[in-house]
N, C-alpha and C. Protein backbone atom coordinates (compact mmCIF):
# COMPACT_ATOMS: atom_id res chain seq x y z
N UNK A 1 156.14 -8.46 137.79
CA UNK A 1 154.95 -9.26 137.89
C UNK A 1 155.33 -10.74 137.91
N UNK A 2 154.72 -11.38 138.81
CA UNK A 2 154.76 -13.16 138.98
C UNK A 2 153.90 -13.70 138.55
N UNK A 3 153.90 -14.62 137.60
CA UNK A 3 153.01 -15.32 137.03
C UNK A 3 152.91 -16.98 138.31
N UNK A 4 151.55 -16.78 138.08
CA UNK A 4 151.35 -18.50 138.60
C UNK A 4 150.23 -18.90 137.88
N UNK A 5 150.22 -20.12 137.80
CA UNK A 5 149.08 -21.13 136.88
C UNK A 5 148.20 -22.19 137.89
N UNK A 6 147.25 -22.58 137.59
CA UNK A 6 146.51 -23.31 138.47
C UNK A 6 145.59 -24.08 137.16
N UNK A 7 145.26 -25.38 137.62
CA UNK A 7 144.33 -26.34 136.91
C UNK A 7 143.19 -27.47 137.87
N UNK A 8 142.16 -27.58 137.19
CA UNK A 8 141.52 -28.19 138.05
C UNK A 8 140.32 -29.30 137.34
N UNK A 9 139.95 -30.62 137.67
CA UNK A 9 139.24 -31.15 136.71
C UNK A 9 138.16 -31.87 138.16
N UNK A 10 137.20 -31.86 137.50
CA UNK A 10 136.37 -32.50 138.53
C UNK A 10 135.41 -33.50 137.73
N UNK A 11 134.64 -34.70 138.38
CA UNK A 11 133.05 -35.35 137.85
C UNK A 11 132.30 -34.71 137.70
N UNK A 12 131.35 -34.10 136.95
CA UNK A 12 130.21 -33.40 137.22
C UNK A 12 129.38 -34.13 137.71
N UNK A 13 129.25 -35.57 137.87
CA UNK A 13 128.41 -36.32 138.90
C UNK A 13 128.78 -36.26 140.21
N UNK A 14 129.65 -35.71 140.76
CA UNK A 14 130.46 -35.53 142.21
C UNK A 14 129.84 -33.90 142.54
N UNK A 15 129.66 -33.45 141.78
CA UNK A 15 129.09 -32.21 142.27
C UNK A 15 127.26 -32.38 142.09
N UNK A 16 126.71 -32.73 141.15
CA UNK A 16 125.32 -33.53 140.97
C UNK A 16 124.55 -33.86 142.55
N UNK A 17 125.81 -34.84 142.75
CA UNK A 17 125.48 -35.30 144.09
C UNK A 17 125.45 -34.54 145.29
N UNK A 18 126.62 -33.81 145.45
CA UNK A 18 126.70 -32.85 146.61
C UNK A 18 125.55 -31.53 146.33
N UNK A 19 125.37 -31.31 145.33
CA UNK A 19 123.87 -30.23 145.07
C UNK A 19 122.81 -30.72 145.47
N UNK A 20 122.73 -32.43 144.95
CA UNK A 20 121.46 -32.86 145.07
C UNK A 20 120.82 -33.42 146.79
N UNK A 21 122.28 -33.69 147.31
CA UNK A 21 122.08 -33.88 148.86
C UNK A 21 122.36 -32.86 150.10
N UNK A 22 123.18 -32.08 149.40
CA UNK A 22 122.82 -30.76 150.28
C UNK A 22 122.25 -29.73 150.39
N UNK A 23 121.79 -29.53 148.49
CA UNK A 23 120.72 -28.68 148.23
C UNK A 23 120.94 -27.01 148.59
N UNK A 24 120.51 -26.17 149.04
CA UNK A 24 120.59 -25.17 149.08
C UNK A 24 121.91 -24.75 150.02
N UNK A 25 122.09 -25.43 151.09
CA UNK A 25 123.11 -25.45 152.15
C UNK A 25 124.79 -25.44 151.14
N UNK A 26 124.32 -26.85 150.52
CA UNK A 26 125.65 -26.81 149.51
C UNK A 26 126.11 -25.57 148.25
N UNK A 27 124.98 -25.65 147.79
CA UNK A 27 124.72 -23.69 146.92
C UNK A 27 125.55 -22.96 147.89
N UNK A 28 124.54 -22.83 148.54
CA UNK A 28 124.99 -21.56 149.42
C UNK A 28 126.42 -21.31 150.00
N UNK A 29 126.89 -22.45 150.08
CA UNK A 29 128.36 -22.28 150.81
C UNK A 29 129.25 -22.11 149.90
N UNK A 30 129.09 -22.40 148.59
CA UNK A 30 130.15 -22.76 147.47
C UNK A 30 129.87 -21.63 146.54
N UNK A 31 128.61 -21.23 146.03
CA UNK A 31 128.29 -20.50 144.88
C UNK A 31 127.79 -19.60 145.39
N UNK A 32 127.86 -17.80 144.29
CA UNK A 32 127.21 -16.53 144.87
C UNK A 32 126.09 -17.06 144.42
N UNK A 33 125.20 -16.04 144.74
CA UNK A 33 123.47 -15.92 143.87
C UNK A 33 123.61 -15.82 142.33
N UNK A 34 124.96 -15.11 141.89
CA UNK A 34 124.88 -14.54 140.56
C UNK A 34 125.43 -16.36 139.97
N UNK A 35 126.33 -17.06 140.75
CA UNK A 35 126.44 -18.10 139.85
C UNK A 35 125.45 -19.16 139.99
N UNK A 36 124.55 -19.19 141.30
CA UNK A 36 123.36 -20.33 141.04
C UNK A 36 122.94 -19.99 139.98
N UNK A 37 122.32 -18.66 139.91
CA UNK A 37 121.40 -17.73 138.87
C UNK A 37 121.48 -18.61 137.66
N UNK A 38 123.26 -17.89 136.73
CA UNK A 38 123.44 -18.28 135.65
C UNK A 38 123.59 -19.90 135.26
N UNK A 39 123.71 -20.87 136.57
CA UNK A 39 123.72 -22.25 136.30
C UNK A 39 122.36 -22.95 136.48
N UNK A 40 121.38 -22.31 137.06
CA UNK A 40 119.89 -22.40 137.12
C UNK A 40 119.49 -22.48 135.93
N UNK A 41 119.83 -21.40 135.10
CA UNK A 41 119.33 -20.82 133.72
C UNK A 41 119.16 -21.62 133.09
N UNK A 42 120.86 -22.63 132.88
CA UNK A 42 121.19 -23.94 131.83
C UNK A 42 120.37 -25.20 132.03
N UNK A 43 119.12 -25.23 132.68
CA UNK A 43 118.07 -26.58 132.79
C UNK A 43 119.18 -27.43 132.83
N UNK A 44 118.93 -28.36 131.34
CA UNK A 44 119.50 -29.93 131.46
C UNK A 44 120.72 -29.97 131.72
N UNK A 45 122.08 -28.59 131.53
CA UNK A 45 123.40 -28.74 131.63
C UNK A 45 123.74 -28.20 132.72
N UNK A 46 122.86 -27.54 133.88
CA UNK A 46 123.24 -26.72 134.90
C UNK A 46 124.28 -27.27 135.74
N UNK A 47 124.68 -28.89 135.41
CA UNK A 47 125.26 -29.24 136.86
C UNK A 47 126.67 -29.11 136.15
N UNK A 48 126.82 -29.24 134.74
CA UNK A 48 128.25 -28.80 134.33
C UNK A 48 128.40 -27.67 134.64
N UNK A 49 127.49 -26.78 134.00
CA UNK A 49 128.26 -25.74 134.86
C UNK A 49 128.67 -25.04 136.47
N UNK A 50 127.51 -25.81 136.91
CA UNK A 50 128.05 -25.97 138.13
C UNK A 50 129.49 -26.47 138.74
N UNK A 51 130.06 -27.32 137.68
CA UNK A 51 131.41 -28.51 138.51
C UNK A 51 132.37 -27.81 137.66
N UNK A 52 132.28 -26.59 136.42
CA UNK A 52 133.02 -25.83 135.82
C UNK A 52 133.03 -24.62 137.13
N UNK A 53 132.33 -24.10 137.69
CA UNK A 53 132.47 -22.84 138.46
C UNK A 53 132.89 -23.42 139.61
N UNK A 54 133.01 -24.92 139.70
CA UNK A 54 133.58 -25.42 141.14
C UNK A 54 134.81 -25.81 140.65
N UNK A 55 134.82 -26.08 139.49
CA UNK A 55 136.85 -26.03 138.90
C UNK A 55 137.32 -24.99 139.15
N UNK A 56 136.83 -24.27 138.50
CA UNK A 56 137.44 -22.73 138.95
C UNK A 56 137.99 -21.91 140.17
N UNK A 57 137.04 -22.23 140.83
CA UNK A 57 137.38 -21.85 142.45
C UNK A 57 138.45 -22.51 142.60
N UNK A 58 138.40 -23.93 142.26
CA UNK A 58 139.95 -24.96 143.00
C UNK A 58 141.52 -24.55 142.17
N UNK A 59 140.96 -24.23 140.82
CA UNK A 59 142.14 -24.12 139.73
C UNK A 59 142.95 -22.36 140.59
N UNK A 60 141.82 -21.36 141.26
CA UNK A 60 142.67 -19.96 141.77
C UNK A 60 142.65 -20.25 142.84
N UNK A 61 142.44 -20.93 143.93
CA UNK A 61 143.13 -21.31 144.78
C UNK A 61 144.45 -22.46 144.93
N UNK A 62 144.47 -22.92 143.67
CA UNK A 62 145.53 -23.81 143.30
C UNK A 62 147.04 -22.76 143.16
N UNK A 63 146.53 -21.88 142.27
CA UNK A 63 146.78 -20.76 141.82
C UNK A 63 147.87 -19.84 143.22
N UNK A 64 147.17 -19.37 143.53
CA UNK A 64 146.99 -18.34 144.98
C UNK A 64 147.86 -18.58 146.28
N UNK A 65 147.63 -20.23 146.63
CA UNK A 65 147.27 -21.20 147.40
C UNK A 65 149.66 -20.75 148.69
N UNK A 66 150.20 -20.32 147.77
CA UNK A 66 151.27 -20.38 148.26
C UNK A 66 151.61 -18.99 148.90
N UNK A 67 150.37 -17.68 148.22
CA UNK A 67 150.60 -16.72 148.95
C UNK A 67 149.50 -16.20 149.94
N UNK A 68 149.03 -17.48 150.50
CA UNK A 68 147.85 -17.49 151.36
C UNK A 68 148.56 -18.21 152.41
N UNK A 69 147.89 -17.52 154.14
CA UNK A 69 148.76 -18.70 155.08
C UNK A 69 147.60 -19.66 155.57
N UNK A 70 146.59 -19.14 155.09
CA UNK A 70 145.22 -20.02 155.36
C UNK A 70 144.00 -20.10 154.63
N UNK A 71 143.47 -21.38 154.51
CA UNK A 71 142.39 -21.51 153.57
C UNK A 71 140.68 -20.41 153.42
N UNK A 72 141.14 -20.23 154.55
CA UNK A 72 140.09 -19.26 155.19
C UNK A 72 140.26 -17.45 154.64
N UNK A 73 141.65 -17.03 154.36
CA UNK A 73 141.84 -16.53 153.71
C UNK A 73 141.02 -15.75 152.30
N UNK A 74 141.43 -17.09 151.55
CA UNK A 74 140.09 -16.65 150.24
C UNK A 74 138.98 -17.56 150.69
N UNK A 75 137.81 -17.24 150.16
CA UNK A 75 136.78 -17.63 150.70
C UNK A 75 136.25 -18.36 149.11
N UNK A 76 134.93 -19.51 149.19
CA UNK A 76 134.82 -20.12 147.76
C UNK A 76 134.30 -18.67 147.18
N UNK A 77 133.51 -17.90 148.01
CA UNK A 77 132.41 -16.71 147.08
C UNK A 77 133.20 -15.89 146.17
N UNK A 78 134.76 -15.48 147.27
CA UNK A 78 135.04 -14.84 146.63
C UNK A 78 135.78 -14.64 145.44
N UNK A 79 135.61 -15.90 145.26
CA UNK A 79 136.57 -16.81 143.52
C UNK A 79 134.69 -16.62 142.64
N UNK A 80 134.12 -15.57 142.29
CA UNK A 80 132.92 -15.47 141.64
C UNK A 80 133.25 -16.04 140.16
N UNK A 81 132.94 -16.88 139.45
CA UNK A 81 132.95 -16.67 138.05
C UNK A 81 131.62 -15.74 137.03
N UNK A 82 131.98 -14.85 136.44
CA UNK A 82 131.04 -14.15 135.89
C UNK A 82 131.32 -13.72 134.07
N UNK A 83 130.62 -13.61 133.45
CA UNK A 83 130.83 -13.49 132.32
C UNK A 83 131.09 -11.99 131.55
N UNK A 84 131.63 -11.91 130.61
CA UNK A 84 132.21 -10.58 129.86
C UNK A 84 130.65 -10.60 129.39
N UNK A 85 130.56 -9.55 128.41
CA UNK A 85 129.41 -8.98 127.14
C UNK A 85 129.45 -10.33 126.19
N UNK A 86 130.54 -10.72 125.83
CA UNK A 86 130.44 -11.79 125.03
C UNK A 86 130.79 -13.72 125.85
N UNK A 87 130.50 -13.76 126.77
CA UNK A 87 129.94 -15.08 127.32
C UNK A 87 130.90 -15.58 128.03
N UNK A 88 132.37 -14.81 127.51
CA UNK A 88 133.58 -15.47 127.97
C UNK A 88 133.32 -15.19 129.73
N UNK A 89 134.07 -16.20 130.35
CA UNK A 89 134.27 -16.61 132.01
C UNK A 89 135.31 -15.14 131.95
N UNK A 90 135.27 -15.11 133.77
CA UNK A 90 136.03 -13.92 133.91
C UNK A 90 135.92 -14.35 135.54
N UNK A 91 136.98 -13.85 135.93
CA UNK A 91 136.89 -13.43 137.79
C UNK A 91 137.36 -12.30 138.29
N UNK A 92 136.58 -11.84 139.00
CA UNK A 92 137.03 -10.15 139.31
C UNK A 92 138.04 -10.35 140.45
N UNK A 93 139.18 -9.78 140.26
CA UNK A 93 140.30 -9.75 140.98
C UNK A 93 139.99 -9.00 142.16
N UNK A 94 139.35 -8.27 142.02
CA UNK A 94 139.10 -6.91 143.11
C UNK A 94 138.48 -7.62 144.35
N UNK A 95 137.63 -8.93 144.17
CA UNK A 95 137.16 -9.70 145.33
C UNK A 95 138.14 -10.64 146.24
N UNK A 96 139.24 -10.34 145.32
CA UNK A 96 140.33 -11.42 146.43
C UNK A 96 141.54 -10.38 147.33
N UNK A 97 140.57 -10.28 148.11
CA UNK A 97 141.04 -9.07 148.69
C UNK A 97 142.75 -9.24 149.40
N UNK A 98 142.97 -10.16 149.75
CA UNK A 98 144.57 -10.85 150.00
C UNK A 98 145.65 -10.71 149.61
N UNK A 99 145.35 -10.74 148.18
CA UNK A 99 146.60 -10.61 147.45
C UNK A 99 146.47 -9.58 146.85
N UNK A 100 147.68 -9.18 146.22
CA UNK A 100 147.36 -7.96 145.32
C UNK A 100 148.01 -8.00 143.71
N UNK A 101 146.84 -8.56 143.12
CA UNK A 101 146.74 -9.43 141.94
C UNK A 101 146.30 -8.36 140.68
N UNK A 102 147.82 -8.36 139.61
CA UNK A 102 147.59 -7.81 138.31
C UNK A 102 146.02 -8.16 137.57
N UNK A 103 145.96 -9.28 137.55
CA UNK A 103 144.54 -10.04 137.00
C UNK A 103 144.56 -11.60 136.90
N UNK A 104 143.35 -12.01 136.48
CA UNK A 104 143.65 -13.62 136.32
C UNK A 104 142.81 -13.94 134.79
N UNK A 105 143.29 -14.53 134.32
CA UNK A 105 143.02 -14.88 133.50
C UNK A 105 142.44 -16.83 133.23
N UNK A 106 141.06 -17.11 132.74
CA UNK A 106 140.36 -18.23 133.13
C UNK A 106 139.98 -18.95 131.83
N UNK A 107 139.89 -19.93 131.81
CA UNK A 107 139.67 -20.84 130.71
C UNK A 107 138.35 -21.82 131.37
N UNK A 108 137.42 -22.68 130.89
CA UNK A 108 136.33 -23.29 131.47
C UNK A 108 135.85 -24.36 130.17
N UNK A 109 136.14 -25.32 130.56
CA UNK A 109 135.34 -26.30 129.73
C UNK A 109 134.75 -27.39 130.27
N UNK A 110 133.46 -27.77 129.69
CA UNK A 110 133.06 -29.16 130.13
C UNK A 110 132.12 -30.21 129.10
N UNK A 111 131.61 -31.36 129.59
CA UNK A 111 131.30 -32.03 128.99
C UNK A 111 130.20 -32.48 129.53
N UNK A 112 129.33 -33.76 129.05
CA UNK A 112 128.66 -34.37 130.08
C UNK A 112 129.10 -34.91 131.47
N UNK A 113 130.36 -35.07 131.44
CA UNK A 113 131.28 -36.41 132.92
C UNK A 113 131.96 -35.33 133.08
N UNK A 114 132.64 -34.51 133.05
CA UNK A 114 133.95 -33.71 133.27
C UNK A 114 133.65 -32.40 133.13
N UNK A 115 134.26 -31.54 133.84
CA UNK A 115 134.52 -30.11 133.90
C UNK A 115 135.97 -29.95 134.08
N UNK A 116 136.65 -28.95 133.58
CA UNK A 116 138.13 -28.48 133.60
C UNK A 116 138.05 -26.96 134.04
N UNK A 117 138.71 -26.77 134.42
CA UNK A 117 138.99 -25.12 134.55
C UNK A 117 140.86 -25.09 134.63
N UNK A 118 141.36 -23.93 133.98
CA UNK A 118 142.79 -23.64 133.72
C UNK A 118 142.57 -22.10 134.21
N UNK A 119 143.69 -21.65 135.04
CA UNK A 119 143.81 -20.31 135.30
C UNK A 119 145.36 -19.85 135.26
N UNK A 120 145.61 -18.90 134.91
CA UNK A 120 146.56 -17.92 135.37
C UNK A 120 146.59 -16.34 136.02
N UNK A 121 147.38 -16.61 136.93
CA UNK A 121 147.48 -15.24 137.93
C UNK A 121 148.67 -14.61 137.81
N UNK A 122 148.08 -12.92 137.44
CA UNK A 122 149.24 -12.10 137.85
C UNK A 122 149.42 -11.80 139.03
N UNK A 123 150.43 -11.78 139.30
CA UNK A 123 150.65 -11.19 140.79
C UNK A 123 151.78 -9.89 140.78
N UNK A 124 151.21 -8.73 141.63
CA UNK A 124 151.91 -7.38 141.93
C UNK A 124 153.02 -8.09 142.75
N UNK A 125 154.68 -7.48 141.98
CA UNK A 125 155.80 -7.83 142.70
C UNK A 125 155.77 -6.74 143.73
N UNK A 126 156.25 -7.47 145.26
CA UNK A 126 156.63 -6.06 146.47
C UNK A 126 158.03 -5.92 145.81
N UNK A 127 157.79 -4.43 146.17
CA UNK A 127 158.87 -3.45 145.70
C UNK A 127 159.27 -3.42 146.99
């Protein structure tokens, strides 16, 4: 198994903006339904979590990014962030259909100004 790591920090006013001027177009291209959903939910904090589920995407393609020959490859949807029973972030490996990935493991924090996301990827060694 190959380990790789990926990190990613963004403004949450840089994403604010791109929601607020592209609006559904920008949703739609970047986030599933299940993550507008759960960042809808958060009223006054929705846009952190918004620029946390847009860390994320960048931190496993940061991740990924060397056993991909094109960006087009993984797609943003299919980097979903979704939550366990107990709240923790999670990404289902099974959607990155490309690689053929032990699991990943995700970290997510933010603030009012900042979002972070930290990942690590297993990766299946070819035999």
């Amino acid at each position: 198994m190959k380990i790789q790591t990926g990190i990613d920090i963004i403004e949450v006013e840089r994403i604010q903006e791109a929601i607020e001027k592209g609006g559904d177009h920008f949703k739609n291209r970047i986030y599933t339904e299940q993550e507008i959903a759960y960042c809808e939910s958060k009223k006054k904090t929705k846009y952190q979590h918004y620029a946390a589920r847009f860390a994320a995407k960048e931190a496993v393609y940061k991740a990924i990014s060397n056993l991909i020959s094109d960006r087009s490859d993984v797609l943003w949807k299919q980097i979903e962030v979704e939550q366990d029973e107990n709240g923790r972030p999670l990404i289902q490996k099974k959607k990155i259909e490309k690689i053929e990935l032990e699991g990943i493991d995700i970290s997510l924090s933010h603030l009012q100004g900042l979002a972070v996301a930290s990942v690590v990827v297993m990766i299946k060694e070819k035999e």
